[in-house]
Protein backbone atom coordinates (compact mmCIF):
# COMPACT_ATOMS: atom_id res chain seq x y z
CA UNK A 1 31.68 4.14 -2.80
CA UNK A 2 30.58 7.49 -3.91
CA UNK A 3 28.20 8.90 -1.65
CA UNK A 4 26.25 12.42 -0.94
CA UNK A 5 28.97 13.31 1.80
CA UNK A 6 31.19 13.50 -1.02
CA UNK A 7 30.16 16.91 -2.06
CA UNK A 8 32.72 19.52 -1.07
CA UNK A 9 31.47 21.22 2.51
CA UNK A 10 33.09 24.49 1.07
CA UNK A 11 31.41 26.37 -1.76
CA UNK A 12 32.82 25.64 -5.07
CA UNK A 13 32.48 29.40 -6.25
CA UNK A 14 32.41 32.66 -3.94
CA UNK A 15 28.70 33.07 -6.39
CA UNK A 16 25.87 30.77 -4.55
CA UNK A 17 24.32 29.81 -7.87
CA UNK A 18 27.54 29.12 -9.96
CA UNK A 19 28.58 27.09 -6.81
CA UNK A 20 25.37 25.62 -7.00
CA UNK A 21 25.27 25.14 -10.70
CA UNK A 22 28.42 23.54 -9.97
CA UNK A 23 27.86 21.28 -7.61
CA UNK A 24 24.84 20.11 -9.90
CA UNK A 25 27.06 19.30 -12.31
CA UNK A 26 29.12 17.09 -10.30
CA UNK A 27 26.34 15.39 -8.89
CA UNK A 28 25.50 14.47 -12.57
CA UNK A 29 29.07 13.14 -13.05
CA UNK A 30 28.60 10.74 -9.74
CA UNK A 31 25.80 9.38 -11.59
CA UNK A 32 27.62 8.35 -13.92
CA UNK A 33 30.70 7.57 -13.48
CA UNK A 34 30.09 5.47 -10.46
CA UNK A 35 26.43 4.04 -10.90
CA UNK A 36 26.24 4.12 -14.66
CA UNK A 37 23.34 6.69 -14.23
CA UNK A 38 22.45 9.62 -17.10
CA UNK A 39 20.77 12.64 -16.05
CA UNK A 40 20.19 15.29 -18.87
CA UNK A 41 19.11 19.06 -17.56
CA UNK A 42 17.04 20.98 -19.58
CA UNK A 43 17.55 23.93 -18.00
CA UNK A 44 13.70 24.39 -16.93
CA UNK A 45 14.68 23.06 -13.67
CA UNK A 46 15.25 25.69 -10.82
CA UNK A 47 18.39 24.81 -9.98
CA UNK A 48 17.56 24.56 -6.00
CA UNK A 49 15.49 21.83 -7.26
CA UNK A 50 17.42 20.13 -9.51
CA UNK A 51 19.99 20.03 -6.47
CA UNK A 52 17.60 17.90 -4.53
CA UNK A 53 16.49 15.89 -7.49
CA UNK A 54 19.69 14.61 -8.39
CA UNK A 55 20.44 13.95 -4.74
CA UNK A 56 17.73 12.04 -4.28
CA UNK A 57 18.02 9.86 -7.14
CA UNK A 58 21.89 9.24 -6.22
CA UNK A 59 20.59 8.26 -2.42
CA UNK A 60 18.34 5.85 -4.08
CA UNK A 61 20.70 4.16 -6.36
CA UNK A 62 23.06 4.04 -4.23
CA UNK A 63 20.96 2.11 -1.64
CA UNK A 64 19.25 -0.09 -3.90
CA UNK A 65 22.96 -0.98 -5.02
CA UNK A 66 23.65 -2.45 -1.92
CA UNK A 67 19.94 -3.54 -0.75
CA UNK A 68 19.66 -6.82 0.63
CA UNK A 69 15.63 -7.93 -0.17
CA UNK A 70 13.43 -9.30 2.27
CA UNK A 71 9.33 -9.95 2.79
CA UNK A 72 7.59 -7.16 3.87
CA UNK A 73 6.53 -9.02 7.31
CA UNK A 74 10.36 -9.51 8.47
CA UNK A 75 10.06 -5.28 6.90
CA UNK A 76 7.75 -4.52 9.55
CA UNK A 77 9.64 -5.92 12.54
CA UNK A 78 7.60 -9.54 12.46
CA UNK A 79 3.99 -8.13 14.01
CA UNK A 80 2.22 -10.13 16.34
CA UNK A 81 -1.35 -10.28 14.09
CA UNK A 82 -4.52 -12.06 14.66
CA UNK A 83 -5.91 -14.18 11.60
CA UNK A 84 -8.83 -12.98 9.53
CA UNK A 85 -10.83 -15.39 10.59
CA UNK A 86 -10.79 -15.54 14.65
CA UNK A 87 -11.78 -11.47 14.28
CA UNK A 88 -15.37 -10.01 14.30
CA UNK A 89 -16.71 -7.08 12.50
CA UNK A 90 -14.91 -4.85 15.27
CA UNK A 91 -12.44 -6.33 15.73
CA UNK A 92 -10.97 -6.43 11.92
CA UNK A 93 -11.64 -2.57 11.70
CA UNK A 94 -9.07 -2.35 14.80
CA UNK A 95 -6.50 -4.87 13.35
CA UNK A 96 -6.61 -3.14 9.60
CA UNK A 97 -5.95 0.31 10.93
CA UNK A 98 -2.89 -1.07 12.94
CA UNK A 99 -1.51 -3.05 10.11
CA UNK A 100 -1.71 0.09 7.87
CA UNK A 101 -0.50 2.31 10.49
CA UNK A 102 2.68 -0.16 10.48
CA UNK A 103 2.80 -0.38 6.68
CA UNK A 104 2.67 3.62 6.63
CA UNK A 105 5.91 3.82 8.82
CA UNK A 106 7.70 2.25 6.47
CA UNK A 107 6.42 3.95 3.45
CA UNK A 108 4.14 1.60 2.71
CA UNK A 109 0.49 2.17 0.95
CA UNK A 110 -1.89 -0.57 -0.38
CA UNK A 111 -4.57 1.06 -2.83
CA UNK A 112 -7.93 -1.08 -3.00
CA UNK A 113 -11.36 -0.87 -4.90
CA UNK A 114 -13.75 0.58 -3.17
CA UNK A 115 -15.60 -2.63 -3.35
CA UNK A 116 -13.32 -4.26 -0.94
CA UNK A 117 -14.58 -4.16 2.43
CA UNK A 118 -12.43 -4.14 5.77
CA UNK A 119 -12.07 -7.98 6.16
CA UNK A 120 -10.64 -8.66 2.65
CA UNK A 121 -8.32 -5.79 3.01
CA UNK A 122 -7.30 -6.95 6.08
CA UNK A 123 -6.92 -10.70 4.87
CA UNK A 124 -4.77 -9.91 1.79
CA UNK A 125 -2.44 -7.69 3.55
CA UNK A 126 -1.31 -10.53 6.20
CA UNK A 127 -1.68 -13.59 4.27
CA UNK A 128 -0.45 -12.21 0.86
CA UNK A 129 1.43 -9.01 1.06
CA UNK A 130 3.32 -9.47 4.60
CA UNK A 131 5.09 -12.98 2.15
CA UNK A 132 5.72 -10.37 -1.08
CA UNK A 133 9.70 -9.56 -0.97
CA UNK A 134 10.56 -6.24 -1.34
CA UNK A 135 14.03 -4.15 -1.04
CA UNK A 136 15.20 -3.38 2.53
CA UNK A 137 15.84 0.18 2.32
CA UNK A 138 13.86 3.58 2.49
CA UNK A 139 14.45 6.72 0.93
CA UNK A 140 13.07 9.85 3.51
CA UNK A 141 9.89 10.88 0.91
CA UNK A 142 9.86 7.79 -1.11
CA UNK A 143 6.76 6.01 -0.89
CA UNK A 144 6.16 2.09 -2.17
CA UNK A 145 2.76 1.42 -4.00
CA UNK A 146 1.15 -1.93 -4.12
CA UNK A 147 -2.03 -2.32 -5.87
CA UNK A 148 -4.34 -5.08 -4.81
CA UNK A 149 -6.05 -5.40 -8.18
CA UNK A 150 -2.29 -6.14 -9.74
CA UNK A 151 -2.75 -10.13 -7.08
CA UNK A 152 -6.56 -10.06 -8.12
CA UNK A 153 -7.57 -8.74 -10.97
CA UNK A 154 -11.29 -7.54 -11.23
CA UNK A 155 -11.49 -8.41 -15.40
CA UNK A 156 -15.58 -6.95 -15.25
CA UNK A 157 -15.00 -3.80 -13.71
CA UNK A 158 -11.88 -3.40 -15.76
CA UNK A 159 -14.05 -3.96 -18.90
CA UNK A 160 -16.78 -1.85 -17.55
CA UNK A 161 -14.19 1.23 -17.67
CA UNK A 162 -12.82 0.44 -20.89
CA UNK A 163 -16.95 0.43 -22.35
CA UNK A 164 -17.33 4.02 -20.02
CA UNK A 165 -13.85 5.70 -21.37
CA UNK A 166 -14.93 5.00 -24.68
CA UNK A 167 -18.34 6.35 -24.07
CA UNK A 168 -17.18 9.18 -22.72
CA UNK A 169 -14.87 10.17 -25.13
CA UNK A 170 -17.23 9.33 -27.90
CA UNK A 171 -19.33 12.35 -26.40
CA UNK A 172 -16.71 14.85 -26.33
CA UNK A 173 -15.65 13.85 -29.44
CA UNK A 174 -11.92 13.64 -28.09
CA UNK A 175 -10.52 10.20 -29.61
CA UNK A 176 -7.03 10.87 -30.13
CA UNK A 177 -3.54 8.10 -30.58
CA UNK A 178 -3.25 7.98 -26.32
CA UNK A 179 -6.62 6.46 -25.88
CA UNK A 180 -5.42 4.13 -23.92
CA UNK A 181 -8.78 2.37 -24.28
CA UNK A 182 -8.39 1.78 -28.02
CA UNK A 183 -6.10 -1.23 -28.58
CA UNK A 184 -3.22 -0.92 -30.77
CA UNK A 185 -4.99 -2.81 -33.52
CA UNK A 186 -8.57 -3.49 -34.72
CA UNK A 187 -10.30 -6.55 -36.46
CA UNK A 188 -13.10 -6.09 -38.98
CA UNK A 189 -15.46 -9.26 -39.63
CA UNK A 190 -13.38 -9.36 -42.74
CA UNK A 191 -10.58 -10.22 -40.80
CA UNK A 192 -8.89 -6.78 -42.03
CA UNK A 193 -6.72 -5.19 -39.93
CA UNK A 194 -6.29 -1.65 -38.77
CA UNK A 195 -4.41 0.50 -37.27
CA UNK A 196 -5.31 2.70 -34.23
CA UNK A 197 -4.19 5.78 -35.83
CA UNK A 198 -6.60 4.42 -38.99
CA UNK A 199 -9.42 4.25 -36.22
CA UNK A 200 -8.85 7.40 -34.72
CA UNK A 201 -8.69 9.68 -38.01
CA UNK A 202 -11.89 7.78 -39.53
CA UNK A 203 -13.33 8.51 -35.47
CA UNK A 204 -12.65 12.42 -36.33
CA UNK A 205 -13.64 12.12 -39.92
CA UNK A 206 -17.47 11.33 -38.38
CA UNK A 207 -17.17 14.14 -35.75
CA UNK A 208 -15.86 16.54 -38.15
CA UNK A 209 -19.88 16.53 -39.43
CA UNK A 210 -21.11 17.41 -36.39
CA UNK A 211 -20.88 20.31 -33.92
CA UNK A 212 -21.39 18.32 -30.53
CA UNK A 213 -23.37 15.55 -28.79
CA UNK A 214 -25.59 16.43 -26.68
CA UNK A 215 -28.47 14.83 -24.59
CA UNK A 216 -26.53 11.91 -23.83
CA UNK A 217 -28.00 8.86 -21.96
CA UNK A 218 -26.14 5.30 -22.18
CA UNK A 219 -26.57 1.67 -19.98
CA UNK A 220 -24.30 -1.33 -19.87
CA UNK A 221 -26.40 -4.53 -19.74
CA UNK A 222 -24.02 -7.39 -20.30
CA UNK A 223 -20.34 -7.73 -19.68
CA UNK A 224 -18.75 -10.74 -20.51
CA UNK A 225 -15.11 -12.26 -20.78
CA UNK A 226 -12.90 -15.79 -21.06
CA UNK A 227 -9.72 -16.13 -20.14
CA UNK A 228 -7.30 -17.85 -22.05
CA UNK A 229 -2.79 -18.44 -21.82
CA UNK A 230 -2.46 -15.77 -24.07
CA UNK A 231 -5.00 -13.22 -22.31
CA UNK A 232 -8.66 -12.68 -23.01
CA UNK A 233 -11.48 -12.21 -24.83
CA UNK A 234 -14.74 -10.12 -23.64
CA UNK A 235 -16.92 -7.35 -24.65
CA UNK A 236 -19.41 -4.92 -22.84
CA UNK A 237 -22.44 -4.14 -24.63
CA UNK A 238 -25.94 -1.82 -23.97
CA UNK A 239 -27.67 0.66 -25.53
CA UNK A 240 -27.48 4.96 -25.98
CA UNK A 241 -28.72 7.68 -27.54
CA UNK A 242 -27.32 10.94 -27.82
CA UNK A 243 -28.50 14.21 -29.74
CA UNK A 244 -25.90 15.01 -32.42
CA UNK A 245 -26.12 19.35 -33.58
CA UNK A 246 -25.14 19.85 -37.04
CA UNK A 247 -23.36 22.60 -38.19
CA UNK A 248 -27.15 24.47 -39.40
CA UNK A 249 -28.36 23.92 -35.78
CA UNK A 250 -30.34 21.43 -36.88
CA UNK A 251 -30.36 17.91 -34.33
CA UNK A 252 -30.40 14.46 -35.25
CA UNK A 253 -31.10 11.71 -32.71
CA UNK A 254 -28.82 8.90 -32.84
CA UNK A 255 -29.78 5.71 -30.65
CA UNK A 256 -29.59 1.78 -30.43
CA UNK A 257 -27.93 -1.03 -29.37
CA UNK A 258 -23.92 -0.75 -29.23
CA UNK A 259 -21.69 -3.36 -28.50
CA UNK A 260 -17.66 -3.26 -27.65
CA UNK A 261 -15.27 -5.90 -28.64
CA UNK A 262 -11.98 -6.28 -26.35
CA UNK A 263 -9.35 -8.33 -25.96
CA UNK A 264 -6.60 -8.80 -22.93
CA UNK A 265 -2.86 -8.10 -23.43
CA UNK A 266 -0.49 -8.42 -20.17
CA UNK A 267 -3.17 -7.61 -18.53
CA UNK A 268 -4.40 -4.85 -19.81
CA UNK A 269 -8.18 -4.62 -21.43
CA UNK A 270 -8.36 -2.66 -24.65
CA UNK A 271 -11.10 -2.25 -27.45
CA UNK A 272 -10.29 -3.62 -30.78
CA UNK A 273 -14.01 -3.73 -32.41
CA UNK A 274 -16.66 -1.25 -32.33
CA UNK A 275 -20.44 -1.80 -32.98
CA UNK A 276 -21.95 1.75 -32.00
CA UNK A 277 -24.60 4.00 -33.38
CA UNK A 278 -23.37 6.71 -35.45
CA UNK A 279 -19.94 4.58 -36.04
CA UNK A 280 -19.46 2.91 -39.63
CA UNK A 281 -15.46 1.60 -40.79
């Protein structure tokens, strides 16, 4: 097995950064010739960095070579742990900062809504997350991420950000092909089909009449959704009105109802109809 100690102890060159060009280089041929990896400089790397990148990324494939995968409860040494539900108030505030003091010495982070309070967090980390298997080895500065909304999805908040991306970006006037709130493809009521890139050039064709929005006031008032084996179906819908400046100074007030059509794809919410004041296909 190839490994970092491989690396000559001795300079390759008498000149620090040809030797360390050098070794670079032969890092990048360990990659792959022995683990099949490809690594492609640019050359906008310091190399002092690049040295440590390419390190790094050879330490972690060649541990996760040989990784043997386990839960993250046998991880953590099997902790003694209390359930959720012979705790008090007090008492869970205790236990959670233990169990994430434990999850944090092995590089371990668990992100949650702020809408989850202390007892859930605490619940989902020993009855869910202490059974999910992950690989038995740690790279010094590698950190593993779990999200909690990836085991529980929260669909109406999730559509509620879709409705406020698009809002916001409606008032800059910023719509561009990485909106990732725009979904790949919209549906008129004619059942024609277009393109995002359609959407987003007829989105700039409207702007292109007007200097900027300003005075801009929105609410959300219903959010809805059904689930289904191939995703979703919801929309979020509300009213705004916004002060769009012409290009003589001149301001028009735009307001009413809107309403935003969206559909779920591997679990992602995206808009693929548009009702909204000021917007015409």
């Amino acid at each position: 097995m190839i490994n970092n100690n491989d690396i000559p102890d001795q300079p390759l060159s008498d000149d620090p950064e040809e030797n360390l060009r050098m070794e670079n280089e032969l890092l990048r041929l360990k990659l792959q010739a022995e683990l099949g990896g490809q690594s492609h400089s640019s050359g906008n790397l310091p190399p002092e960095l690049e040295n440590e990148f390419l390190k790094n990324i050879l330490a972690f494939e060649q541990n996760y070579a040989h990784s043997k995968r386990t839960i993250i409860y046998n991880l953590l040494g099997k902790p003694e742990f209390k359930k959720t539900e012979d705790l008090n108030d007090e008492a869970i505030e205790l236990a959670l900062e233990e169990v994430t003091n434990l999850l944090a010495k092995k590089n371990i982070m668990v992100h949650f809504d702020e809408e989850c309070n202390s007892r859930t967090r605490y619940q989902f980390i020993t009855e869910e997350l202490f059974e999910k298997e992950t690989d038995d080895f740690k790279i010094p500065g590698m950190t593993t991420n779990f999200d909690y909304e990836e085991f529980h999805p929260n669909h109406k908040k999730d559509i509620q950000n879709r409705a406020i991306e698009f809002l916001s970006e409606w008032f800059k006037q910023s719509f561009d092909e990485n909106s990732w709130e725009l979904a790949d493809h919209f549906v008129l009521p004619n059942r024609r089909v277009l393109s995002k890139k359609d959407i987003v050039a007829q989105l700039k064709n409207i702007f292109d009449a007007y200097e900027a929005f300003t005075n801009e006031d929105y609410f959300i008032k219903e959010i809805k959704f059904e689930l289904n084996e191939n995703g979703g179906l919801g929309h979020a819908e509300g009213g705004v009105k916004y002060d769009a400046v012409l290009e003589s100074g001149e301001t028009i007030v735009i307001q009413g109802g809107f309403k935003l059509y969206l559909s779920n794809e591997n679990g992602w919410w995206s808009i693929f109809h548009i009702v909204f004041p000021g917007f015409k296909y």
